[in-house]
Protein backbone atom coordinates (compact mmCIF):
# COMPACT_ATOMS: atom_id res chain seq x y z
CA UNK A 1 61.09 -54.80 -15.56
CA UNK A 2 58.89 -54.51 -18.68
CA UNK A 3 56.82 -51.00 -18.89
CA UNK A 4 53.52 -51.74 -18.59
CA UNK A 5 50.24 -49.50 -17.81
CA UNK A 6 47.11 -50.37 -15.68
CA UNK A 7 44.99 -50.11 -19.00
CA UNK A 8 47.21 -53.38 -20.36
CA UNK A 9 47.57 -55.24 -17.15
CA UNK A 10 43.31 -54.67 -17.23
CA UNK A 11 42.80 -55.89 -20.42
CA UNK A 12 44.67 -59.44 -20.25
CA UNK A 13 42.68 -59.20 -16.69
CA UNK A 14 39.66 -59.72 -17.73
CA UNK A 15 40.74 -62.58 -20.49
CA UNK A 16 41.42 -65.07 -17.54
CA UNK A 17 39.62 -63.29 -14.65
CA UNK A 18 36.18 -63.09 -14.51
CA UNK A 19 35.75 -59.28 -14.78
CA UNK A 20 39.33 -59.30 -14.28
CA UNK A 21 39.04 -59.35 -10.63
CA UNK A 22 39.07 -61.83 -8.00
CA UNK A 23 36.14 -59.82 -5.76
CA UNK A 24 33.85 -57.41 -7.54
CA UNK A 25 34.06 -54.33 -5.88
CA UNK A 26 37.94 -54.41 -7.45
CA UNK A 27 36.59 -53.69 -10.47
CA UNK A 28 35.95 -49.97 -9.92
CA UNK A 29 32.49 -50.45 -10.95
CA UNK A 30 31.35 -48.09 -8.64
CA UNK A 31 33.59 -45.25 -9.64
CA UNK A 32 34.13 -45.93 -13.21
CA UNK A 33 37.45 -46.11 -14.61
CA UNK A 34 40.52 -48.27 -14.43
CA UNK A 35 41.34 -50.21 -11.33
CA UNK A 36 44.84 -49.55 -10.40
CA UNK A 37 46.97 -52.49 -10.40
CA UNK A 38 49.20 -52.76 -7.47
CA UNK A 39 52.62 -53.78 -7.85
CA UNK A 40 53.77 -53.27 -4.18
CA UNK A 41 53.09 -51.84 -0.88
CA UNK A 42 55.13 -50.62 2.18
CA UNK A 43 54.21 -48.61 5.41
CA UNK A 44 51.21 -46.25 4.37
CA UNK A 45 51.96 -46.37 0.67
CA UNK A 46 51.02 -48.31 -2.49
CA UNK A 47 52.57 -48.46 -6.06
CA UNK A 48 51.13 -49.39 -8.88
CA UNK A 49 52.08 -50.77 -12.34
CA UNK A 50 53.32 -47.68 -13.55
CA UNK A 51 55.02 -46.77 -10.51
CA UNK A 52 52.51 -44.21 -9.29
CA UNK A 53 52.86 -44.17 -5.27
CA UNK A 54 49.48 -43.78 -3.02
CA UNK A 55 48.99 -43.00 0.51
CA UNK A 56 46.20 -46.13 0.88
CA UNK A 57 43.34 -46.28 2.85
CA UNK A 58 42.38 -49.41 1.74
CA UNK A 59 44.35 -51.13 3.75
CA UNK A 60 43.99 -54.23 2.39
CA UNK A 61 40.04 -53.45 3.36
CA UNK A 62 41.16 -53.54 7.09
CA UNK A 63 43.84 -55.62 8.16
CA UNK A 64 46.83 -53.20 7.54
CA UNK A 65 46.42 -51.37 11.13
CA UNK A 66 50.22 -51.25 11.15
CA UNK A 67 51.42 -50.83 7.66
CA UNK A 68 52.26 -53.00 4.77
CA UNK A 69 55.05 -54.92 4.94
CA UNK A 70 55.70 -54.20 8.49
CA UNK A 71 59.26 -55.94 9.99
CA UNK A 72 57.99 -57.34 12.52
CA UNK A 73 54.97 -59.10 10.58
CA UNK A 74 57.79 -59.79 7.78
CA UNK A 75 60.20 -61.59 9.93
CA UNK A 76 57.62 -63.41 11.56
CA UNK A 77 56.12 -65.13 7.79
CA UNK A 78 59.84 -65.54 7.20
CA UNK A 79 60.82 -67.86 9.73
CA UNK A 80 57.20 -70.00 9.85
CA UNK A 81 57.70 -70.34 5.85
CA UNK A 82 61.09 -71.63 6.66
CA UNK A 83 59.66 -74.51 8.58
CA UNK A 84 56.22 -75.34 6.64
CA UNK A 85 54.08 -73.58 4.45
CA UNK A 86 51.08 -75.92 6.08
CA UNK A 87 50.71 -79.32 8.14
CA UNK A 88 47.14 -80.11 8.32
CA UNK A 89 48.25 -81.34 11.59
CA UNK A 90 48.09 -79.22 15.08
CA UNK A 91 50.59 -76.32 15.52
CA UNK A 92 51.39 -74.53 18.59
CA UNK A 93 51.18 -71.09 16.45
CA UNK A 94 47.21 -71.80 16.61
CA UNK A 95 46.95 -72.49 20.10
CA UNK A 96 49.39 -68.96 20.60
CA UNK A 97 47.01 -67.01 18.66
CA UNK A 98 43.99 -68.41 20.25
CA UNK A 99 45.23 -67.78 23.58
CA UNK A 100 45.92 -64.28 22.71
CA UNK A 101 42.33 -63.70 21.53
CA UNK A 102 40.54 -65.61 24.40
CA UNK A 103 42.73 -62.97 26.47
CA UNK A 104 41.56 -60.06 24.78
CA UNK A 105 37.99 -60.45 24.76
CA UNK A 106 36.22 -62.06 28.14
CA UNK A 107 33.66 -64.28 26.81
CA UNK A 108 35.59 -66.11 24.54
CA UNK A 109 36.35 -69.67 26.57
CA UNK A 110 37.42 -70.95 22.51
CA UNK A 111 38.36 -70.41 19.38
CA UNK A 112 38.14 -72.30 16.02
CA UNK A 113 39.88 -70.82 13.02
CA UNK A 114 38.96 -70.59 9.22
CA UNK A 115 40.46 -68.96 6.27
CA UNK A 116 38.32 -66.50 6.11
CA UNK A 117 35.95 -64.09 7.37
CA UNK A 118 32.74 -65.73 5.07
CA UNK A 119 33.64 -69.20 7.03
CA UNK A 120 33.72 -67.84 10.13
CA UNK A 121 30.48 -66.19 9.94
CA UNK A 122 29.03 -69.44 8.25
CA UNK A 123 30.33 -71.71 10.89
CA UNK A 124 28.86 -69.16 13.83
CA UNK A 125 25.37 -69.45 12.50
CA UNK A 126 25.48 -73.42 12.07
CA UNK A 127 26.88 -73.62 15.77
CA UNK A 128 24.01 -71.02 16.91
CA UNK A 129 21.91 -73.14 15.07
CA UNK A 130 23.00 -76.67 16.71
CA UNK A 131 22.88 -75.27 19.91
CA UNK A 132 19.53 -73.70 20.08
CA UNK A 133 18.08 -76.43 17.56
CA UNK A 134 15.96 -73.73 16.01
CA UNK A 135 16.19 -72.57 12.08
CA UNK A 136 15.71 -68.80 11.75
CA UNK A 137 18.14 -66.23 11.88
CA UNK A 138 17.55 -62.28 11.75
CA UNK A 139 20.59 -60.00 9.79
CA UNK A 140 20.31 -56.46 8.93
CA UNK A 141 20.08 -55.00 5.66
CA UNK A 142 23.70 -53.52 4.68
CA UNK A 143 25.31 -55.54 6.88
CA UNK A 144 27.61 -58.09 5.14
CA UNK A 145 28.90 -61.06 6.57
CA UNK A 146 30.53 -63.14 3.72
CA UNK A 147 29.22 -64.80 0.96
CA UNK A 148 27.08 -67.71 2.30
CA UNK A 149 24.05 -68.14 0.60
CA UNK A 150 21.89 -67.80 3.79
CA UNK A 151 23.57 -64.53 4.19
CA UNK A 152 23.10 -62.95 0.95
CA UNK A 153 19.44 -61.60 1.53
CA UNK A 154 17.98 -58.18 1.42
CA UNK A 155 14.67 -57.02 2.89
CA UNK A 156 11.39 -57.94 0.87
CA UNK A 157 8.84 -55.26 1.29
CA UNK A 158 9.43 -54.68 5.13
CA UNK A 159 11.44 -55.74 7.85
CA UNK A 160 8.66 -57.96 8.75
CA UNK A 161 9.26 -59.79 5.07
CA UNK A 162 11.11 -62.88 5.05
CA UNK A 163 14.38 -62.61 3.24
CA UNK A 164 14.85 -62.52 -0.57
CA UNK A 165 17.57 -63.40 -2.60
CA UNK A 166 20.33 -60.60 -3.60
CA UNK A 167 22.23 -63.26 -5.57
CA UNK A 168 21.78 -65.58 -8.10
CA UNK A 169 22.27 -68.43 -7.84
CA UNK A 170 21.06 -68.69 -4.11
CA UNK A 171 17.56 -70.68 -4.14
CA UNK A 172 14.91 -69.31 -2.00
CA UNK A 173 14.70 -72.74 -0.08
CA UNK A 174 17.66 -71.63 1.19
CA UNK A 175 16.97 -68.28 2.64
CA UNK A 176 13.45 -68.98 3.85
CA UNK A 177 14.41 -69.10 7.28
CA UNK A 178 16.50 -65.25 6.73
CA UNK A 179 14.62 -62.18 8.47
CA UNK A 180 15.86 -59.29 7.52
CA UNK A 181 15.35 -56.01 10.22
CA UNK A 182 16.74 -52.32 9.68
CA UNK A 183 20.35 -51.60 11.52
CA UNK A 184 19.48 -49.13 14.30
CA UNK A 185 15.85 -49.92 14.34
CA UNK A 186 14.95 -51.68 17.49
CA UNK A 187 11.36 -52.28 16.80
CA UNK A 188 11.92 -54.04 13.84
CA UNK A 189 13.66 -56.85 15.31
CA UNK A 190 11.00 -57.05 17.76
CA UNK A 191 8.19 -57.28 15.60
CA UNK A 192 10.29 -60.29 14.08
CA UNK A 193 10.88 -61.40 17.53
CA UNK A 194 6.98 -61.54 18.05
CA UNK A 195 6.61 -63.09 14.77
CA UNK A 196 8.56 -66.07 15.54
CA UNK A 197 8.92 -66.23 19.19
CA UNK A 198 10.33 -69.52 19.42
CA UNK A 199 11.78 -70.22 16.19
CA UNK A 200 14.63 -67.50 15.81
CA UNK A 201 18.32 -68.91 16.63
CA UNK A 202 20.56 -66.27 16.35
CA UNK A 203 20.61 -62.85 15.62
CA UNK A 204 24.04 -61.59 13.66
CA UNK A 205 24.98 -57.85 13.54
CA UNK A 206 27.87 -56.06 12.48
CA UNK A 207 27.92 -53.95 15.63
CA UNK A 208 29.77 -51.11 14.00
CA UNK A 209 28.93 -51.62 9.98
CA UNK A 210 31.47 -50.91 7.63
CA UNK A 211 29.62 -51.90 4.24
CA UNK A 212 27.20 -49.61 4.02
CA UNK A 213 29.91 -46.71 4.87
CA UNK A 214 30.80 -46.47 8.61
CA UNK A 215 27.47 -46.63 10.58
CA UNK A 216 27.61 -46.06 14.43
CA UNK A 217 24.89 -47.91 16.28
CA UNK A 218 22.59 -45.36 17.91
CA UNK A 219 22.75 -45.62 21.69
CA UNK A 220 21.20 -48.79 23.33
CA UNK A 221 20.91 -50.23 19.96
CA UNK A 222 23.34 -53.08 20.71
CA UNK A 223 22.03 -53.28 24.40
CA UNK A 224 18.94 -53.85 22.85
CA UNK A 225 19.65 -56.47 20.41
CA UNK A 226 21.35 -58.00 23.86
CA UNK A 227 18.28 -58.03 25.94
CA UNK A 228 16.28 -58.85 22.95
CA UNK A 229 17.94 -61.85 22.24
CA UNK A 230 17.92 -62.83 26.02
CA UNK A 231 14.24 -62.95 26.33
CA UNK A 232 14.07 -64.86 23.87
CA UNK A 233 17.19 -67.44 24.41
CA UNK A 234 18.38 -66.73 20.61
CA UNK A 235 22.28 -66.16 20.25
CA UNK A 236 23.80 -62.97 19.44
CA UNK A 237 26.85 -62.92 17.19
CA UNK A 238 28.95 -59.86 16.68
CA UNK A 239 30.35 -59.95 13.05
CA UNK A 240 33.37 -58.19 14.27
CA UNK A 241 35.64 -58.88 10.98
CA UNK A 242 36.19 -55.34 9.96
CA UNK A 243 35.10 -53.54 13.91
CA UNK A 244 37.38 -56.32 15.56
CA UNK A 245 40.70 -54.31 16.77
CA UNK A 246 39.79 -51.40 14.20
CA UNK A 247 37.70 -49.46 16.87
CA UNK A 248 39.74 -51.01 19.59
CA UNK A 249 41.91 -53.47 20.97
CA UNK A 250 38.32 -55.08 23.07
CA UNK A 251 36.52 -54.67 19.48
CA UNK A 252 32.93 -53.09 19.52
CA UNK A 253 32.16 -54.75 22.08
CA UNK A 254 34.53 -53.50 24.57
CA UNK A 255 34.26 -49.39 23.23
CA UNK A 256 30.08 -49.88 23.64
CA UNK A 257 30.21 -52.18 26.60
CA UNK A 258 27.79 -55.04 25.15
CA UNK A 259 28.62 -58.68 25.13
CA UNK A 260 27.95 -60.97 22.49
CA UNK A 261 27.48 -64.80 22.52
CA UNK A 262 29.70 -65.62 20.07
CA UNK A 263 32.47 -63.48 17.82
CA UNK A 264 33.40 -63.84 14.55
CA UNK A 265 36.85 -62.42 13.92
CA UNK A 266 38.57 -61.86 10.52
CA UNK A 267 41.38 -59.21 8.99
CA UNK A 268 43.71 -58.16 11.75
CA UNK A 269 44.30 -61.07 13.43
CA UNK A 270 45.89 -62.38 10.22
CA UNK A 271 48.20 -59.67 9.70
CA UNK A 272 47.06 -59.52 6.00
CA UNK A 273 47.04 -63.51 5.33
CA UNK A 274 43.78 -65.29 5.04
CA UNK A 275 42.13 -66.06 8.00
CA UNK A 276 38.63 -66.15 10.44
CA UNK A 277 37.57 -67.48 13.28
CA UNK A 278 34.86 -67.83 15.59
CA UNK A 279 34.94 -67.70 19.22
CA UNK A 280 33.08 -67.56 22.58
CA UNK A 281 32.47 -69.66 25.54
CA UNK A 282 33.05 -73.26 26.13
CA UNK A 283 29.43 -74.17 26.62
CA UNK A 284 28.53 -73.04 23.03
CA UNK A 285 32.10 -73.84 21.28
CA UNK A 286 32.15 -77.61 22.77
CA UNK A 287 28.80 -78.09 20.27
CA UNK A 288 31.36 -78.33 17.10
CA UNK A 289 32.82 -81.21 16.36
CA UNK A 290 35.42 -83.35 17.29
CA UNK A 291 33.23 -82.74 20.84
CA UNK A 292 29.89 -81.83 19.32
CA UNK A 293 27.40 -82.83 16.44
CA UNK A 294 28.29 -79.56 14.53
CA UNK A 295 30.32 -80.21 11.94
CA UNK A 296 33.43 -77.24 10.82
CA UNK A 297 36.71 -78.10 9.15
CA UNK A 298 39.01 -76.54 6.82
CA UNK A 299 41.97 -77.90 5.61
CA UNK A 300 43.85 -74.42 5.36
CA UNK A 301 42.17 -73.23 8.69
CA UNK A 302 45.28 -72.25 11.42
CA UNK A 303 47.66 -72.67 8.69
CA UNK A 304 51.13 -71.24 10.56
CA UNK A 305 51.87 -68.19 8.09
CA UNK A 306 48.60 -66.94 8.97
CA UNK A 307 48.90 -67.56 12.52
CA UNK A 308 52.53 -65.81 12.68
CA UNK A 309 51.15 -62.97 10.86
CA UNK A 310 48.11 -62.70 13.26
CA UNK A 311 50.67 -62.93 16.45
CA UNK A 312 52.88 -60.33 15.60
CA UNK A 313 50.29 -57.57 14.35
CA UNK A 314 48.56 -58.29 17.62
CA UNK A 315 51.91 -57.79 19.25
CA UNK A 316 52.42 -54.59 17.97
CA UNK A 317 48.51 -52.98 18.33
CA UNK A 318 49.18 -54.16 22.19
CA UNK A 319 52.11 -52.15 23.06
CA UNK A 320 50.84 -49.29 25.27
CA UNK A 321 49.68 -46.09 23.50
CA UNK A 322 48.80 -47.82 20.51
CA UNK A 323 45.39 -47.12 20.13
CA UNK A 324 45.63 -43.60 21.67
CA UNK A 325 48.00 -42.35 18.70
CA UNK A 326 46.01 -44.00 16.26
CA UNK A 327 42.79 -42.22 17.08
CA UNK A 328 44.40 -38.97 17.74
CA UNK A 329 46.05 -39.46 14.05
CA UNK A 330 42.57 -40.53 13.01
CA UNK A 331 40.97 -37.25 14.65
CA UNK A 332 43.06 -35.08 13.17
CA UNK A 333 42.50 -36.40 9.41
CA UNK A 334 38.39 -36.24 10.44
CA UNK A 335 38.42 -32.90 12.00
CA UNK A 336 40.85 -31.54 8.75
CA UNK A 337 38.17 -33.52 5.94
CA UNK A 338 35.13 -31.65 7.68
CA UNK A 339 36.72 -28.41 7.37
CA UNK A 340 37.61 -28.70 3.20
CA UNK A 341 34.20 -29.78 3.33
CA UNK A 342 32.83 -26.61 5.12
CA UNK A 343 35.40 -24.69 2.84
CA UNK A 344 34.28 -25.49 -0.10
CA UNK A 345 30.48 -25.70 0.19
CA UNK A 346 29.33 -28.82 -0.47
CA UNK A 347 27.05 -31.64 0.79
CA UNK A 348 30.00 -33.55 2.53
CA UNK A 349 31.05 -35.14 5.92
CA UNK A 350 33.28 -37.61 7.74
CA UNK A 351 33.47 -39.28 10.88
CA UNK A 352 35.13 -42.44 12.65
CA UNK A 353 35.67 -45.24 14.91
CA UNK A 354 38.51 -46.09 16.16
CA UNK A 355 40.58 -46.81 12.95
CA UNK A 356 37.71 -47.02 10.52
CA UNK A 357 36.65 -43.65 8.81
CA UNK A 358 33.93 -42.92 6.59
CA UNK A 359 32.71 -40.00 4.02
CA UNK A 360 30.00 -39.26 2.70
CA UNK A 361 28.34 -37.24 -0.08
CA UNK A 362 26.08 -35.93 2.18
CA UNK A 363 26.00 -33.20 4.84
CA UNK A 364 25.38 -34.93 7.85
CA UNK A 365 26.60 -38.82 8.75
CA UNK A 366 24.37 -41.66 7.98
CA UNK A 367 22.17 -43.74 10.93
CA UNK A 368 20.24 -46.22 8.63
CA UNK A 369 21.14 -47.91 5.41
CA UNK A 370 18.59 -45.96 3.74
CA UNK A 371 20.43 -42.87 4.78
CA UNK A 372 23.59 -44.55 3.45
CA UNK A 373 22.34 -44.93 0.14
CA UNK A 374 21.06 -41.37 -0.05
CA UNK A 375 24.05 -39.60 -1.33
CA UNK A 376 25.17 -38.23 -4.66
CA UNK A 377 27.14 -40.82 -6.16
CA UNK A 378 27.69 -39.15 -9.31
CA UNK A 379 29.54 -35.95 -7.26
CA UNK A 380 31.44 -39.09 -5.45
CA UNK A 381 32.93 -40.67 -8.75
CA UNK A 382 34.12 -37.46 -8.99
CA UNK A 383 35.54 -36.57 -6.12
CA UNK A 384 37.05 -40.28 -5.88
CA UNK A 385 39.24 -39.63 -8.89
CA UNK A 386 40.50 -36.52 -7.90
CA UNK A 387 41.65 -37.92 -4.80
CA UNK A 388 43.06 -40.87 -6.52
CA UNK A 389 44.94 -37.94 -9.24
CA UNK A 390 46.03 -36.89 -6.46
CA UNK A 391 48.05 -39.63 -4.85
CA UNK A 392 45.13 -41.14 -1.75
CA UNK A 393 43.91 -44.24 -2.51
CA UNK A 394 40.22 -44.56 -0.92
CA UNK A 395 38.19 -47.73 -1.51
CA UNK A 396 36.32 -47.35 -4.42
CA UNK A 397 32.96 -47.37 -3.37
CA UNK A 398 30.77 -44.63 -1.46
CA UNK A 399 28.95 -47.58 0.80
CA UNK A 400 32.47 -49.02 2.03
CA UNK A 401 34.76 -47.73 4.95
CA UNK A 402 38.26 -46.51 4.65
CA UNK A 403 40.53 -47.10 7.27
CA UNK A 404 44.04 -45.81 8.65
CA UNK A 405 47.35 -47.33 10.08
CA UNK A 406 49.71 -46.62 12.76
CA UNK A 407 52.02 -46.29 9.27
CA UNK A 408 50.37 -43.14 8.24
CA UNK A 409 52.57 -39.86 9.46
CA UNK A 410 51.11 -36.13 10.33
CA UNK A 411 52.93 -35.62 6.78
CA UNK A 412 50.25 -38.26 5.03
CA UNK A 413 47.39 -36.95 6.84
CA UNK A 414 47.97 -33.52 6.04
CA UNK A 415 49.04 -34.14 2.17
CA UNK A 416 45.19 -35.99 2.50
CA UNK A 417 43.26 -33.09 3.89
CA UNK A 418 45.26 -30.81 1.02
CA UNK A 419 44.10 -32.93 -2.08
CA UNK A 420 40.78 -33.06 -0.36
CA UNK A 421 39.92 -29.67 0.00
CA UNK A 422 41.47 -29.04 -3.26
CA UNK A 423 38.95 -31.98 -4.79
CA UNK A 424 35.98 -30.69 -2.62
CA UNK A 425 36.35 -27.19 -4.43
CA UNK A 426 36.60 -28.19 -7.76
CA UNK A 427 33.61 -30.21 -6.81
CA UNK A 428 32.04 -27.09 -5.61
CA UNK A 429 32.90 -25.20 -9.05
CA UNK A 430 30.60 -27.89 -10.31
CA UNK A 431 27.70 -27.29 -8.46
């Protein structure tokens, strides 16, 4: 193969590719430098264009929870390639995958798939929508759900403000209807509540954020959003793309014991290929069309590579013990970050959830988005290419999660905690 560097694969990038990415955070923007340009990926590891090997905890931004490339996920794209890339036409590989889900989480009666996490959430809030005939929606600010242009608000001057554009392109016509409250602030939703008693349809919440670092909702937070939207018959969707078998195999919803309306699910449950979906029970789910007046189609959506891919990583993160090595791996990697942190002196933590993981520049975790946003980012460029010198590939951004795999060894996680500490003190020398 032809020698090449991530400098010259960058620069004939950004000729054809706006930026010379396909989503903007790619772009290392938020770290500065050169994105690394990833020629393969196996297990816990990633190698670039010059043939540089990371221990990744990207993970593809969550769906990796058992590796790259694993066999089982391999074999199973293999042998649905060999008999149709895609039908537009029923396949029992949906229906498989559905039934698995429905399984897994109680409420869900169906499922419709998408290709990807920004349908799903887009099809939950026109079925929430339909079913309640109201307009309004409340989201939190930090929370992402996708790109939809209803979605892409931030907070005006208050929670109490309607939404405002964060994008352009997205006319305020269309947002009008957006409230915006703060994540882990009860009070502001019910002031909105109050504001619009009878106009709100749904309420959507990323019960355990993962774009604005790893939040953890504060306790009854989620219970409260629940009883909330009870009183006042609005629907309550859990965004649980990234949360969704990360922090367990029941999702947020099973580790904090709250039930949702309706689910949107993304990431694992394709095994890496593209895929969403929205589910809950038959009384809602009947509203979309071929039964109901809300219309949702895709011609891509339950394609049977995606669907094979999403059956055999849930196949795997169901065996027993799963989850319980995963979060002691995922403890030990935590527990060994906070101490190089301690060592060397500076403003820095990390915690988790399940399989998700965050750090921060800071010296104690973020609650609020605000908090999120308070942390040195200068001293986390920093530290982000020292880790990356060193071999660990985080995602490159100090408001994103990281997240591990059942791939990663004792050997990974303690080669981690080493270039850590050893980043954390030459951050400390700069202090």
């Amino acid at each position: 193969m032809t020698s090449t560097t991530n400098t010259e694969q960058f620069d004939r990038a950004r000729k054809v590719l706006v930026g010379g990415v396909n989503s903007a955070v790619r772009a290392f923007r938020a770290v500065g430098g050169t994105p690394r340009f990833i020629a393969k990926a196996e297990g816990a590891y990633m190698w670039d264009v010059e043939g540089r090997q990371y221990i990744d905890y990207l993970g593809s931004w969550g769906p990796m929870i058992i590796g790259h490339t694993h066999p089982r996920v391999v074999k199973a794209v293999q042998e649905a390639a060999l008999r149709g890339l895609s039908f537009g036409a029923p396949n029992v590989l949906e229906t498989e995958l559905a039934e698995e889900i429905c399984g897994l989480f109680p409420h869900v009666d169906r499922v419709r798939f998408t290709s990807s996490g920004t349908e799903a959430a887009m099809s939950a809030l026109r079925l929430a929508r339909g079913y309640t005939r109201r307009s309004k929606i409340i989201k939190f600010e930090g929370c992402y759900h996708g790109t939809a242009d209803s979605l892409l608000v931030k907070a005006g001057s208050g929670a109490l403000a309607f939404g405002m554009p964060s994008s352009a392109g997205v006319p305020q016509d269309v947002v009008r209807h957006t409230l915006v409250a703060d994540y882990n602030d009860l009070d502001s939703v019910r002031r909105l509540f109050r504001q619009h008693p009878q106009d709100i349809a749904c309420l959507i919440v990323e019960p355990v954020p993962g774009n604005m670092n790893l939040i953890l909702p504060s306790d009854g937070f989620l219970q409260g959003l629940r009883d909330l939207c009870d009183q006042h018959q609005a629907i309550l969707i859990f965004d649980e793309v990234m949360s969704g078998f990360r922090v367990g195999l029941g999702g947020a919803q099973a580790r904090f014991g709250v039930t949702p309306d309706l689910t949107v699910f993304g990431k694992v449950i394709g095994g890496g290929m593209p895929v969403g979906a929205v589910g809950g029970p038959a009384l809602v789910m009947d509203m979309m069309a071929p039964l109901g007046t809300v219309y949702q189609a895709g011609t891509l959506s339950g394609n049977p590579i995606a669907m094979a891919a999403g059956l055999a990583t849930l196949e795997v993160i169901s065996m027993p013990g799963f989850y319980e090595r995963l979060e002691t791996s995922m403890k030990r990697l935590i527990d060994g970050l906070n101490a190089a942190g301690a060592q060397a002196g500076v403003d820095f933590c990390a915690r988790s959830a399940g399989a998700m993981g965050g750090i921060y520049m800071r010296a104690t975790p973020p609650q609020t988005h605000a908090e999120a946003l308070a942390q040195d980012n200068e001293r986390f460029r920093k530290f982000y290419h020292l880790m990356l010198d060193g071999g660990i590939y985080l995602p490159p951004s100090p408001v994103e999660a990281f997240f591990l795999s059942s791939a990663h060894t004792a050997a990974d996680i303690d080669q981690t905690i080493d270039v850590a500490a050893r980043s954390l003190s030459g951050l400390g020398k700069l202090s």
